[in-house]
PDB file of N, CA and C in Angstrom:
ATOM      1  N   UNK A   1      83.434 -20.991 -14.896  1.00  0.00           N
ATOM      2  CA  UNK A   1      82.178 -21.684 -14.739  1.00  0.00           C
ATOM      3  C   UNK A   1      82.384 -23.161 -15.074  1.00  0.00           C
ATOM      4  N   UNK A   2      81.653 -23.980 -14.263  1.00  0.00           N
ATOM      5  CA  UNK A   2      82.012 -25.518 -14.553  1.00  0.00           C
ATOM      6  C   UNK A   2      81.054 -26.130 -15.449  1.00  0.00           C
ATOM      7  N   UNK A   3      81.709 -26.660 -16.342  1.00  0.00           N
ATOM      8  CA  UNK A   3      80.747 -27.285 -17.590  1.00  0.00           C
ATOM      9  C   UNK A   3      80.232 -28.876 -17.432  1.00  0.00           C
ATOM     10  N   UNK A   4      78.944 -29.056 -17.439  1.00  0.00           N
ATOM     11  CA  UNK A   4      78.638 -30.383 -17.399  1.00  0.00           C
ATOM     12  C   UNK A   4      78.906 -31.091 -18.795  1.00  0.00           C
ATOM     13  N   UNK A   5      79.595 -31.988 -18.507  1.00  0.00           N
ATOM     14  CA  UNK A   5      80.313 -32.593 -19.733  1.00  0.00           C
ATOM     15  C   UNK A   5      80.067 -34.088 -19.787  1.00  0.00           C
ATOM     16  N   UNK A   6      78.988 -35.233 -18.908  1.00  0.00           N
ATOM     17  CA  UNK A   6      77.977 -36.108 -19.384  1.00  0.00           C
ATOM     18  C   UNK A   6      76.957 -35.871 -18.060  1.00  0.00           C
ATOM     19  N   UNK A   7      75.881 -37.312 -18.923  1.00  0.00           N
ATOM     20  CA  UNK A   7      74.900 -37.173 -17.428  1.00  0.00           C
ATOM     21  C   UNK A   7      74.751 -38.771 -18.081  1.00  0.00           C
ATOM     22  N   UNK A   8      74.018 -39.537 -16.948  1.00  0.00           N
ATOM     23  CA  UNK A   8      73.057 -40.890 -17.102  1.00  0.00           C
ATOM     24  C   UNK A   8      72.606 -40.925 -15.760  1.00  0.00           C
ATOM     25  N   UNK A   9      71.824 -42.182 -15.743  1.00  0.00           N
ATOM     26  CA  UNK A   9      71.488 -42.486 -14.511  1.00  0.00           C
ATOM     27  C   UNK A   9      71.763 -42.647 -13.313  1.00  0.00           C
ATOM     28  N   UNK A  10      72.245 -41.409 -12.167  1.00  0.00           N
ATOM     29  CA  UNK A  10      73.247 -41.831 -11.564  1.00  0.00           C
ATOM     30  C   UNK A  10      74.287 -40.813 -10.870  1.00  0.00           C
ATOM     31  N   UNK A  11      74.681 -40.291 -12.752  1.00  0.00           N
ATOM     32  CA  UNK A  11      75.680 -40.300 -12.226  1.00  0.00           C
ATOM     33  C   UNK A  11      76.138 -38.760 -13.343  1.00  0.00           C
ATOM     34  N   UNK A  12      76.484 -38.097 -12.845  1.00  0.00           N
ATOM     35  CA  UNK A  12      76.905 -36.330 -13.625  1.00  0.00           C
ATOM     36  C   UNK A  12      78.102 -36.187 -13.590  1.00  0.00           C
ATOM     37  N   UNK A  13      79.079 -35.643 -14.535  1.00  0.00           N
ATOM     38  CA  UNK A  13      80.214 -35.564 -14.947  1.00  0.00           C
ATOM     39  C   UNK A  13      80.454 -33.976 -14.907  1.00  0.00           C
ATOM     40  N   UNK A  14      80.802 -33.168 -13.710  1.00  0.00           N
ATOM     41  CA  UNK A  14      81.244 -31.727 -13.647  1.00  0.00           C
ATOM     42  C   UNK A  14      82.457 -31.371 -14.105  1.00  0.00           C
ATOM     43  N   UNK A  15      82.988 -30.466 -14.981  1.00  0.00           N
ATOM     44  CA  UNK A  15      84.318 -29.817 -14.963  1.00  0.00           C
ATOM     45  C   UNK A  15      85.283 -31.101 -14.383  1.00  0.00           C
ATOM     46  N   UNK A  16      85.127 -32.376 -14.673  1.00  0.00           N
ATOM     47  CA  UNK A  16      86.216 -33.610 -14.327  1.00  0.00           C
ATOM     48  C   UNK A  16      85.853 -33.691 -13.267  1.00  0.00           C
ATOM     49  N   UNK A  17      84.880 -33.936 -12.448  1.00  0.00           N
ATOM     50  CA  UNK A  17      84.506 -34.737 -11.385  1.00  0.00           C
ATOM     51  C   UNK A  17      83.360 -35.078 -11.634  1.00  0.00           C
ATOM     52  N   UNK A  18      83.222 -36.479 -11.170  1.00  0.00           N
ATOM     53  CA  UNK A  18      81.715 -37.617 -11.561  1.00  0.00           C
ATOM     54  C   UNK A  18      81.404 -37.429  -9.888  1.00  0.00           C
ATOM     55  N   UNK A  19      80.121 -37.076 -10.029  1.00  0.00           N
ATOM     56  CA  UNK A  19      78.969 -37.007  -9.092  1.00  0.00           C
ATOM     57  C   UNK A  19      78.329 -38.068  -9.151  1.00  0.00           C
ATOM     58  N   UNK A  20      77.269 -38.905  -8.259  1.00  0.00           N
ATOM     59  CA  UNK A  20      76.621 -39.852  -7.890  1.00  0.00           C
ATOM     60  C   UNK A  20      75.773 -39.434  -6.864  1.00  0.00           C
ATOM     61  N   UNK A  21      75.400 -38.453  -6.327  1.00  0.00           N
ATOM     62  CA  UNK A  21      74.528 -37.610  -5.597  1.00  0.00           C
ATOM     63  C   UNK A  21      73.761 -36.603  -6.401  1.00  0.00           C
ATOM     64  N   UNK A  22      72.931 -36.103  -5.360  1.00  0.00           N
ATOM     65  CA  UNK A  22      72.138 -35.164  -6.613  1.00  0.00           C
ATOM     66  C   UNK A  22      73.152 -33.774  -6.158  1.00  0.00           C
ATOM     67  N   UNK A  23      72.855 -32.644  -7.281  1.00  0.00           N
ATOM     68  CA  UNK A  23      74.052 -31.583  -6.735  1.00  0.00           C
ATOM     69  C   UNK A  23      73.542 -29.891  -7.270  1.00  0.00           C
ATOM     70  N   UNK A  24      73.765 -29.202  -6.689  1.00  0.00           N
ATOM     71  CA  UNK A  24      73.689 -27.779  -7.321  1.00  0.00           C
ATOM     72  C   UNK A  24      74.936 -27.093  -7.813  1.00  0.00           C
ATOM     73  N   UNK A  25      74.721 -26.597  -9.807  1.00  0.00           N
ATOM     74  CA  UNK A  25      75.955 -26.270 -10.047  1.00  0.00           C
ATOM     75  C   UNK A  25      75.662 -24.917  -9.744  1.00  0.00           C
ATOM     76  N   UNK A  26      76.875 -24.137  -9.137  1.00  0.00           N
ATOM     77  CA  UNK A  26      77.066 -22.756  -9.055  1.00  0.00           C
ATOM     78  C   UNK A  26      78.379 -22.380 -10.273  1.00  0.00           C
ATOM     79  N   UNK A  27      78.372 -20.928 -10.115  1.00  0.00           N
ATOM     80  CA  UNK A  27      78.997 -20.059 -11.088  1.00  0.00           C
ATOM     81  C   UNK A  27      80.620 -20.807 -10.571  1.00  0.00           C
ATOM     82  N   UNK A  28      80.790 -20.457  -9.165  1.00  0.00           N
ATOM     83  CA  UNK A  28      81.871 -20.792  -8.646  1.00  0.00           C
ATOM     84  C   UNK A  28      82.046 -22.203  -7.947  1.00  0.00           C
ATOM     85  N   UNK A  29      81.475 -23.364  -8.362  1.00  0.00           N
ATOM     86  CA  UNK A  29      81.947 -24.938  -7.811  1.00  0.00           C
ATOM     87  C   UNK A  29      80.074 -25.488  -7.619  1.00  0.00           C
ATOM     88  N   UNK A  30      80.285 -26.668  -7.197  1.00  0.00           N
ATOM     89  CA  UNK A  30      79.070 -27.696  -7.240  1.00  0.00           C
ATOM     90  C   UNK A  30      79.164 -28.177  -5.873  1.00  0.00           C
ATOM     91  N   UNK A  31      77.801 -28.097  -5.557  1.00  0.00           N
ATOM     92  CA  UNK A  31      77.210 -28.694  -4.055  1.00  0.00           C
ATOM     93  C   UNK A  31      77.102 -29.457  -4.023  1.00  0.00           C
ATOM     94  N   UNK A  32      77.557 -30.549  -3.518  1.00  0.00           N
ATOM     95  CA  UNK A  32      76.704 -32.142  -3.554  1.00  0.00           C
ATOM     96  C   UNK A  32      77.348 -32.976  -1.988  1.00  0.00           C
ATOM     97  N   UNK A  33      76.594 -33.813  -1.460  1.00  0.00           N
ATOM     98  CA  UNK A  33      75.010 -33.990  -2.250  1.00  0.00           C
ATOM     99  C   UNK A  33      74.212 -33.327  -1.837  1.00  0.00           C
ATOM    100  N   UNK A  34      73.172 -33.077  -2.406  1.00  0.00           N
ATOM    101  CA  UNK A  34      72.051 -32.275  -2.490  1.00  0.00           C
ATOM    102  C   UNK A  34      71.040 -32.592  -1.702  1.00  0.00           C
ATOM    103  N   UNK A  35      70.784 -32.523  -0.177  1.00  0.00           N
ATOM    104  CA  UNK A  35      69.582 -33.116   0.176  1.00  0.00           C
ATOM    105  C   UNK A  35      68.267 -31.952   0.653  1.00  0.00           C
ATOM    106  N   UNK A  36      67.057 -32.546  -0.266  1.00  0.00           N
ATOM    107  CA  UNK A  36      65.861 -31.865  -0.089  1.00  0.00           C
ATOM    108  C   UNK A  36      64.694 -32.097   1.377  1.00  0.00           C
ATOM    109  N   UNK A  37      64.213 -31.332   1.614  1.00  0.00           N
ATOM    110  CA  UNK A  37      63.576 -31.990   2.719  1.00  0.00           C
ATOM    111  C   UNK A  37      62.804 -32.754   1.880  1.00  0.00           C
ATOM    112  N   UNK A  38      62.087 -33.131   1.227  1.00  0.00           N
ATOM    113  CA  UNK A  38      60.896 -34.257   0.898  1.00  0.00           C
ATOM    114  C   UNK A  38      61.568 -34.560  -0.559  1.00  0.00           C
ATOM    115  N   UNK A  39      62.923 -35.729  -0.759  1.00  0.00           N
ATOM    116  CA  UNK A  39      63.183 -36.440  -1.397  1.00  0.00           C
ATOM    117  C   UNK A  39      62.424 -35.557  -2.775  1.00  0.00           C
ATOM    118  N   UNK A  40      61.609 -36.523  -3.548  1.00  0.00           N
ATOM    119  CA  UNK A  40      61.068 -35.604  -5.355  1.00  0.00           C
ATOM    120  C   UNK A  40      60.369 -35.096  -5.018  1.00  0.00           C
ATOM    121  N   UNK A  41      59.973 -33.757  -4.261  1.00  0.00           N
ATOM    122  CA  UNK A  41      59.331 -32.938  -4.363  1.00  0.00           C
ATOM    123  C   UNK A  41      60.254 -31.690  -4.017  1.00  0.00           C
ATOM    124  N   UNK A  42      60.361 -30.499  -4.782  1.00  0.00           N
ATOM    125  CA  UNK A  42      61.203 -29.373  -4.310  1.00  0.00           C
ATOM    126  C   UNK A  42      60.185 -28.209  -3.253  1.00  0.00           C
ATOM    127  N   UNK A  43      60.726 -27.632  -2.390  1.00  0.00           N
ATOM    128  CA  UNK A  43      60.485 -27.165  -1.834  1.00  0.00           C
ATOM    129  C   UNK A  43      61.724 -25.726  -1.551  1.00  0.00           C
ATOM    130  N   UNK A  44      60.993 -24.579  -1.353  1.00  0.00           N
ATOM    131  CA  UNK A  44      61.518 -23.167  -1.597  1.00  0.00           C
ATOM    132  C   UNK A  44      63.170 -23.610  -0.412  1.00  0.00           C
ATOM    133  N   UNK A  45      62.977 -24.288   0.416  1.00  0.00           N
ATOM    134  CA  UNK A  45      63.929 -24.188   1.956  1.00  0.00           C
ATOM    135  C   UNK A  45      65.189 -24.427   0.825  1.00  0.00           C
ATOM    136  N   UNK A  46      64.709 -25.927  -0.593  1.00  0.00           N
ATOM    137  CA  UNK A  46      65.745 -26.896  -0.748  1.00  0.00           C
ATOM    138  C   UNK A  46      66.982 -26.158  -1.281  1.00  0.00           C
ATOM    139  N   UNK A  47      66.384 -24.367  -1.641  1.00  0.00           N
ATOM    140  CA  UNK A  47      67.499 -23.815  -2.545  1.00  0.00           C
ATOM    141  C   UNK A  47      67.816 -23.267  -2.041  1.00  0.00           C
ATOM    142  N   UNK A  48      68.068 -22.933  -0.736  1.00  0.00           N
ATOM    143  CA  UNK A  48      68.803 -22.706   0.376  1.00  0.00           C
ATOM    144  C   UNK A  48      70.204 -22.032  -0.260  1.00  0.00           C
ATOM    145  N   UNK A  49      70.858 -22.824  -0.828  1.00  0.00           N
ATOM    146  CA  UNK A  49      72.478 -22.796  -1.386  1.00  0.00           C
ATOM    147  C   UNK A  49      72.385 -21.818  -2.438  1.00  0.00           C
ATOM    148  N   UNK A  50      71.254 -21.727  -3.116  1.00  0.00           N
ATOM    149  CA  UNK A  50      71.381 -20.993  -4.383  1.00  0.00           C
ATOM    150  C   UNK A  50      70.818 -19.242  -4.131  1.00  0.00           C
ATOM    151  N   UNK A  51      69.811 -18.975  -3.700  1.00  0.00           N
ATOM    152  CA  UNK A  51      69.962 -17.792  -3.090  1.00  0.00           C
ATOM    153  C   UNK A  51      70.700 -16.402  -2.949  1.00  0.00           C
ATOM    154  N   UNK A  52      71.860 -16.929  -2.170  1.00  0.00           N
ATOM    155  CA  UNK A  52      73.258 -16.022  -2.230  1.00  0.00           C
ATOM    156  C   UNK A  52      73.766 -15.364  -3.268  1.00  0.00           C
ATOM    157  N   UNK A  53      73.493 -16.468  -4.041  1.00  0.00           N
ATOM    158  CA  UNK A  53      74.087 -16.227  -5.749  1.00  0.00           C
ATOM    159  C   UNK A  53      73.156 -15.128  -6.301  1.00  0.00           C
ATOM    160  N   UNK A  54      71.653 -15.160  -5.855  1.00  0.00           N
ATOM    161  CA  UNK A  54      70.955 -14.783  -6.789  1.00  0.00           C
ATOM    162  C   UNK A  54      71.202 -14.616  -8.382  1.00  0.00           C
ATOM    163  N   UNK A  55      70.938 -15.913  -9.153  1.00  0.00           N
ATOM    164  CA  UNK A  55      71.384 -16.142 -10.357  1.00  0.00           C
ATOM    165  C   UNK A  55      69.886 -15.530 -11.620  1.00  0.00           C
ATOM    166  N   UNK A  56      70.455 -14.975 -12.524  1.00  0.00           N
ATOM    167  CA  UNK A  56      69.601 -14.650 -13.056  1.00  0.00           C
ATOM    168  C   UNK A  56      68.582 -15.852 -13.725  1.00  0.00           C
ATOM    169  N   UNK A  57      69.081 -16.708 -14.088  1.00  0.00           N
ATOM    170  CA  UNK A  57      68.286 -17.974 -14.390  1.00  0.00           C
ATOM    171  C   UNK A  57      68.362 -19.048 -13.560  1.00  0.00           C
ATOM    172  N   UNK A  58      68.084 -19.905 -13.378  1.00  0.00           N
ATOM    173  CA  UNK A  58      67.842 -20.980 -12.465  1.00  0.00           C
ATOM    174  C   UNK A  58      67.107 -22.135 -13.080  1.00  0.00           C
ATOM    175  N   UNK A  59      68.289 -23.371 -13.303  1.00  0.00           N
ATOM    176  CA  UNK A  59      67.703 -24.391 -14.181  1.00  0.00           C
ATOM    177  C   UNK A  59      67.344 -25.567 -13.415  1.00  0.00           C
ATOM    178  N   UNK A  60      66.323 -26.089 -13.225  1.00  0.00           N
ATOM    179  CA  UNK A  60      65.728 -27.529 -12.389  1.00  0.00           C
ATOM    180  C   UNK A  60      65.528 -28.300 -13.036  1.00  0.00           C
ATOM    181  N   UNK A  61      66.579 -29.459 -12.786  1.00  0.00           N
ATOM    182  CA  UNK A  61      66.623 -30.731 -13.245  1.00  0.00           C
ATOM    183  C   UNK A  61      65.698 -31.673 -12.255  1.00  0.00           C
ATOM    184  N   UNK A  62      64.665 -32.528 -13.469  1.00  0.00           N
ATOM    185  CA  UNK A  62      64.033 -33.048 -12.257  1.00  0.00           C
ATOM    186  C   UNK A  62      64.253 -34.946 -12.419  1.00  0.00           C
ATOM    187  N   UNK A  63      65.972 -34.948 -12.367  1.00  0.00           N
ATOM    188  CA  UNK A  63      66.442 -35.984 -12.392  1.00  0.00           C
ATOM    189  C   UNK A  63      66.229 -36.992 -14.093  1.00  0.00           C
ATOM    190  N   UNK A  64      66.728 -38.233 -14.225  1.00  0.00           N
ATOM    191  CA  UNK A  64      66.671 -38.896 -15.134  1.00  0.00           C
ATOM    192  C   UNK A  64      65.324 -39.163 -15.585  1.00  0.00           C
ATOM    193  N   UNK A  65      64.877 -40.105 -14.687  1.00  0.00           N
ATOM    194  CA  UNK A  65      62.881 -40.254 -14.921  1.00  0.00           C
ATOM    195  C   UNK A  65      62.137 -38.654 -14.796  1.00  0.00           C
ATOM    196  N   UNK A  66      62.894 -37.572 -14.602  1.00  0.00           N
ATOM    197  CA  UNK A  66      61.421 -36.895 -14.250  1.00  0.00           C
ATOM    198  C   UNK A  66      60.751 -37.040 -13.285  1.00  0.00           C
ATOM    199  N   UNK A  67      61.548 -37.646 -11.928  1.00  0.00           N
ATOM    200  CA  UNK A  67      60.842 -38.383 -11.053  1.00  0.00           C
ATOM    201  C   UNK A  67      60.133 -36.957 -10.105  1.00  0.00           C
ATOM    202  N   UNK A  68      60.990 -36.042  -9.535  1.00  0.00           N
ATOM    203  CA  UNK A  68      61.414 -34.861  -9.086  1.00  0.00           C
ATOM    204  C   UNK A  68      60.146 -34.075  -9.512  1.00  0.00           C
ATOM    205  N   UNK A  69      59.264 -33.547  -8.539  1.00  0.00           N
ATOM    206  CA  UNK A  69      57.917 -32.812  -8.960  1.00  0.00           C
ATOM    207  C   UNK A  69      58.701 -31.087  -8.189  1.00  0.00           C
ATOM    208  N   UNK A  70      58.631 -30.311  -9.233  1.00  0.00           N
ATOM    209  CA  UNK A  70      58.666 -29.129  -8.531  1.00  0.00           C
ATOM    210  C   UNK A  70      57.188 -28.015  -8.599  1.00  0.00           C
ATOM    211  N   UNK A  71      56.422 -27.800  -7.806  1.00  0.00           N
ATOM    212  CA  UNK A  71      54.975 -27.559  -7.408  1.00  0.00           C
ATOM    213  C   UNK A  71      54.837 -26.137  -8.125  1.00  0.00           C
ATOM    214  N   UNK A  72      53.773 -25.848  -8.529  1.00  0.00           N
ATOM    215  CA  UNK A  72      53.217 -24.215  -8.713  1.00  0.00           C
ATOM    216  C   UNK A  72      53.912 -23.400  -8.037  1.00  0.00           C
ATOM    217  N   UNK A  73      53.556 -23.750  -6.747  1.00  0.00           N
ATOM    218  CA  UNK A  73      53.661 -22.750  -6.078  1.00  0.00           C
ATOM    219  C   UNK A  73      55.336 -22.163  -5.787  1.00  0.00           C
ATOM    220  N   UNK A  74      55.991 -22.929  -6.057  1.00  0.00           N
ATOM    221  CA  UNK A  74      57.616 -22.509  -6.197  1.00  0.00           C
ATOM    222  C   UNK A  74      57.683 -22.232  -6.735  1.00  0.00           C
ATOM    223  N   UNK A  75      57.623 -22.545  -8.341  1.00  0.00           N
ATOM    224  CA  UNK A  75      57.753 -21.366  -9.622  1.00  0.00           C
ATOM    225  C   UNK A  75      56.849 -20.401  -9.398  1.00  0.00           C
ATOM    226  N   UNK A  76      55.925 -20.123  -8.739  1.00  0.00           N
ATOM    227  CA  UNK A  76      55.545 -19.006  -8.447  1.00  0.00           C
ATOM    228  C   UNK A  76      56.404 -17.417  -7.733  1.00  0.00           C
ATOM    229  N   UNK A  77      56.746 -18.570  -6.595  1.00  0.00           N
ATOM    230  CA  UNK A  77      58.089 -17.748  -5.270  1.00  0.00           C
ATOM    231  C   UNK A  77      58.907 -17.113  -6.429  1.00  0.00           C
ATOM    232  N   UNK A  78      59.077 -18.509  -7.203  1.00  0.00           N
ATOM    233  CA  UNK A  78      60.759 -18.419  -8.203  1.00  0.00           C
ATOM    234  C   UNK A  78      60.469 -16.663  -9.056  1.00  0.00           C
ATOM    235  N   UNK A  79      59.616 -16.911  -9.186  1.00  0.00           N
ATOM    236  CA  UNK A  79      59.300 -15.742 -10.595  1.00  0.00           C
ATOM    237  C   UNK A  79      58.576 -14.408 -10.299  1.00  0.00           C
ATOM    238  N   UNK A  80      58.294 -14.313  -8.651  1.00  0.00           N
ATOM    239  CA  UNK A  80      58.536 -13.210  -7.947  1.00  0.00           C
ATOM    240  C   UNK A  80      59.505 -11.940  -7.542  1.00  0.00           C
TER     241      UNK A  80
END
């Protein structure tokens, strides 16, 4: 499993690779970059990648500011 080992503005530090995109970590490697259909807002399509995995937890980062709105109604889907 790949350990996030810093973060700032920007920019994420995976298992020795620095990211500068946004990214999804999996059990087995990191997606990046990460593109959502509507930029800070998540939407059910955006986890597309994660799915497969069906992971028992599922952690949403909603970037440095908090900018990143993820809606009711997805944690709703999510917790279905």
């Amino acid at each position: 499993m790949k350990r996030i080992e810093s973060y700032s503005f920007g920019r994420i530090v995976i298992g020795g690779n620095t990211y500068t995109k946004d990214v999804i970590v999996l059990p087995d490697g990191v997606f990046s970059p990460w593109w959502r259909k509507e930029g800070h807002l998540l939407h059910m399509e955006d986890l597309a990648e994660v799915f497969p995995v069906n992971p028992a937890v599922l952690i949403i980062g909603t970037g440095y500011s908090g900018v990143m709105r993820v809606p009711d109604s997805v944690i709703e889907e999510l917790n279905s």
